[in-house]
C-alpha atoms as a PDB file:
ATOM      1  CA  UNK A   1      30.970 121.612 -86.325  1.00  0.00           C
ATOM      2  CA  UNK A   2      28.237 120.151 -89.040  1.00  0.00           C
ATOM      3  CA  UNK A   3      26.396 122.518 -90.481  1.00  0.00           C
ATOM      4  CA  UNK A   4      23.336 122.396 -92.516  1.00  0.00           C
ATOM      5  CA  UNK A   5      20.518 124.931 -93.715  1.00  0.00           C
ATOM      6  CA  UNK A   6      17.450 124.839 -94.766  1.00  0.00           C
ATOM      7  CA  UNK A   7      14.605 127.356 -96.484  1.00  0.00           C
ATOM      8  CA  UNK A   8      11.699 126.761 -94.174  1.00  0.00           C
ATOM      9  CA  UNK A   9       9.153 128.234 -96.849  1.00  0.00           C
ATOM     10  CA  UNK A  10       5.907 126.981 -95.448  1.00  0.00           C
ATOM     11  CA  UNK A  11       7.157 124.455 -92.576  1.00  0.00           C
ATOM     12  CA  UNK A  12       7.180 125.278 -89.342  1.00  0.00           C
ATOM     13  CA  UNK A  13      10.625 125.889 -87.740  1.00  0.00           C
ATOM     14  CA  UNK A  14       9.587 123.663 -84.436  1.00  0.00           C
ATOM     15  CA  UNK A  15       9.920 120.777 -86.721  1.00  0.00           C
ATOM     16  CA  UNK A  16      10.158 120.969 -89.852  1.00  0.00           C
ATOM     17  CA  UNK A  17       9.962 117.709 -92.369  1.00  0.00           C
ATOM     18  CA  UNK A  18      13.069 117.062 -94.257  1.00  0.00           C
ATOM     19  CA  UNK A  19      12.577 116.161 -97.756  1.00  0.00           C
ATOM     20  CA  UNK A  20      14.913 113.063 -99.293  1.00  0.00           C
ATOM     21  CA  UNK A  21      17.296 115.242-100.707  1.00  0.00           C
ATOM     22  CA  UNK A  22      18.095 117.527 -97.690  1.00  0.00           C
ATOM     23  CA  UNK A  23      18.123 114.801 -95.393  1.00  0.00           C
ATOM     24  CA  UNK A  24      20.084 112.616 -97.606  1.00  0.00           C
ATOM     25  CA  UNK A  25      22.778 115.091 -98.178  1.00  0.00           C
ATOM     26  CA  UNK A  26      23.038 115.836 -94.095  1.00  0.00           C
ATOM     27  CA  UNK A  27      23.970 111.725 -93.500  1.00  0.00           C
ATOM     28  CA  UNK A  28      26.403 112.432 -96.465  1.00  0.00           C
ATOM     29  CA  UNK A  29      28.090 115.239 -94.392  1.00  0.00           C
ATOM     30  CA  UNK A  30      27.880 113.408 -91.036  1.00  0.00           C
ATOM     31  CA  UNK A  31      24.592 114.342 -89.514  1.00  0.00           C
ATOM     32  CA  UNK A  32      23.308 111.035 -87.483  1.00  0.00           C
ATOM     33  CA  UNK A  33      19.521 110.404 -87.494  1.00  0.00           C
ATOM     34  CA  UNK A  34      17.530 107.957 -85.024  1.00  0.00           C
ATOM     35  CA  UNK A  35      14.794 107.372 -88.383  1.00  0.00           C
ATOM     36  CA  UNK A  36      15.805 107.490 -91.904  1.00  0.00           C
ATOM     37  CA  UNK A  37      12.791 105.930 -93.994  1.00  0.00           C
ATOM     38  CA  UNK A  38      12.906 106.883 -97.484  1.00  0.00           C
ATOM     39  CA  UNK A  39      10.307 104.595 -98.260  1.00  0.00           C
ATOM     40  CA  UNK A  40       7.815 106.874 -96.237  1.00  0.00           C
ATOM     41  CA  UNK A  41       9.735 109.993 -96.368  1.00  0.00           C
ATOM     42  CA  UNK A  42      10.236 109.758 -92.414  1.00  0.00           C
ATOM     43  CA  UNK A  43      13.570 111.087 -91.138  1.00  0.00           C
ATOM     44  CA  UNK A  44      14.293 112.082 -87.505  1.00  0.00           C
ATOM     45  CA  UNK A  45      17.559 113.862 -86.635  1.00  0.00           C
ATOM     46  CA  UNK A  46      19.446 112.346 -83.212  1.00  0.00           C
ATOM     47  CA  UNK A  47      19.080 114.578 -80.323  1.00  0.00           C
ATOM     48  CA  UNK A  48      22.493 116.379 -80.313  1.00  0.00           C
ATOM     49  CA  UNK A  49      22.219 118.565 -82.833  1.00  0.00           C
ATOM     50  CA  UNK A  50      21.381 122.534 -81.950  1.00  0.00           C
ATOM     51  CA  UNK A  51      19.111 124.877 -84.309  1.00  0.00           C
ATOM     52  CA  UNK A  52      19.480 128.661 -85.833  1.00  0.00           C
ATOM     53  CA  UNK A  53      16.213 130.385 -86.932  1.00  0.00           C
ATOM     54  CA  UNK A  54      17.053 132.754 -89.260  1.00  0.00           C
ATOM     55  CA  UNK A  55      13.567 135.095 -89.502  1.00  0.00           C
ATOM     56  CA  UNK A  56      15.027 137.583 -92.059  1.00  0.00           C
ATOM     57  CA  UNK A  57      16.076 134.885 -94.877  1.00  0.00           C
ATOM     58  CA  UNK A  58      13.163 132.107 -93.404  1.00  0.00           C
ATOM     59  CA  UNK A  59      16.158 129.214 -93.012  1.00  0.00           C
ATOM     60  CA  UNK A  60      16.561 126.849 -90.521  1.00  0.00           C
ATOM     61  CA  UNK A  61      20.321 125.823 -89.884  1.00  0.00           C
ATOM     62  CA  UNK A  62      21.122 122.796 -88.244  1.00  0.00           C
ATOM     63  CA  UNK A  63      24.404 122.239 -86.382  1.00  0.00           C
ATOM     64  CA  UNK A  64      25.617 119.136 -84.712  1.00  0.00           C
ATOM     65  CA  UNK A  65      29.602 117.846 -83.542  1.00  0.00           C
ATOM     66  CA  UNK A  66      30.979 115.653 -85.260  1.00  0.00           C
ATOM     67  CA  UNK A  67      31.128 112.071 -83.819  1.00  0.00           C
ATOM     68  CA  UNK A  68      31.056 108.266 -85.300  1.00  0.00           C
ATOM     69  CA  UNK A  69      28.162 106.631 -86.793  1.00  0.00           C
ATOM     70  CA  UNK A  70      25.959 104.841 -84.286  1.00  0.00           C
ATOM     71  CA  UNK A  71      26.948 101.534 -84.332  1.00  0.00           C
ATOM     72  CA  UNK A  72      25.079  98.416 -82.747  1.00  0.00           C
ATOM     73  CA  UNK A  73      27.800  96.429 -80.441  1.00  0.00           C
ATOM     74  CA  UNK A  74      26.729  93.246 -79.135  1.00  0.00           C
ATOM     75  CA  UNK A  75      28.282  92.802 -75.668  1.00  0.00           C
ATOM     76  CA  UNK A  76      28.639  89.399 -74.804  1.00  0.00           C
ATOM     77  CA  UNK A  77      29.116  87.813 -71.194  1.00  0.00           C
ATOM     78  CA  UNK A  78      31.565  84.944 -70.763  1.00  0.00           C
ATOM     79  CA  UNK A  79      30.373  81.364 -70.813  1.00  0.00           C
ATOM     80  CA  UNK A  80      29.931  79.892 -68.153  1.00  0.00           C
ATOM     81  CA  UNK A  81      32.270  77.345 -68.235  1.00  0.00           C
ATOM     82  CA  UNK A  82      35.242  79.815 -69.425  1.00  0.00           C
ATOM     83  CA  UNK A  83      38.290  80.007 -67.454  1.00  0.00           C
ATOM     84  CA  UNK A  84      41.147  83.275 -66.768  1.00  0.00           C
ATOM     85  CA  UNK A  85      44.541  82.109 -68.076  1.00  0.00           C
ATOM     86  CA  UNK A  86      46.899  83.276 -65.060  1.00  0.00           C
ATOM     87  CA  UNK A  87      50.401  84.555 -65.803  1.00  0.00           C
ATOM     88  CA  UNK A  88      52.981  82.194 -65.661  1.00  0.00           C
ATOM     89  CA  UNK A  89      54.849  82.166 -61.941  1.00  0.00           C
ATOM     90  CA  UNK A  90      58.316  83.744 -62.183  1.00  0.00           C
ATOM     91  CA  UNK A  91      61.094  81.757 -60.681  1.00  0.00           C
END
């Protein structure tokens, strides 16, 4: 299980922004995100990932499974002038 906390301070536990640092070191330790923007300081976690609010210290801990990266697959049909190579008959 990934595991990740944060001090809340003044954000909001419902959703809380991530600053560059936090959410950089969560991809570093596996966390996937559907947004990572650096450029505008955007960065939204993938859905599978579970919460802990912690009211006495005021930290919010992430925790996910582990799992690969996303990864865009381009499935491709076959031409439509492709053929099945059959087996060989045996004799």
């Amino acid at each position: 299980m990934l595991t990740f906390t944060i001090l809340l301070g003044d954000r909001s536990a419902d959703r809380p922004e991530l600053s560059l640092a936090e959410a950089s070191e969560m991809a570093s330790i596996g966390f996937r995100f559907a947004e990572f923007r650096p450029e505008t300081g955007k960065f939204r976690l993938s859905p599978a990932y579970r919460t802990l609010h912690n009211l006495d210290r005021g930290t919010l801990t992430f925790m996910a499974e582990p799992g690969e990266r996303h990864v865009a697959v381009a499935r491709r049909e076959p031409a439509a002038d492709a053929f099945e190579v059959q087996p060989a008959a045996v004799r």
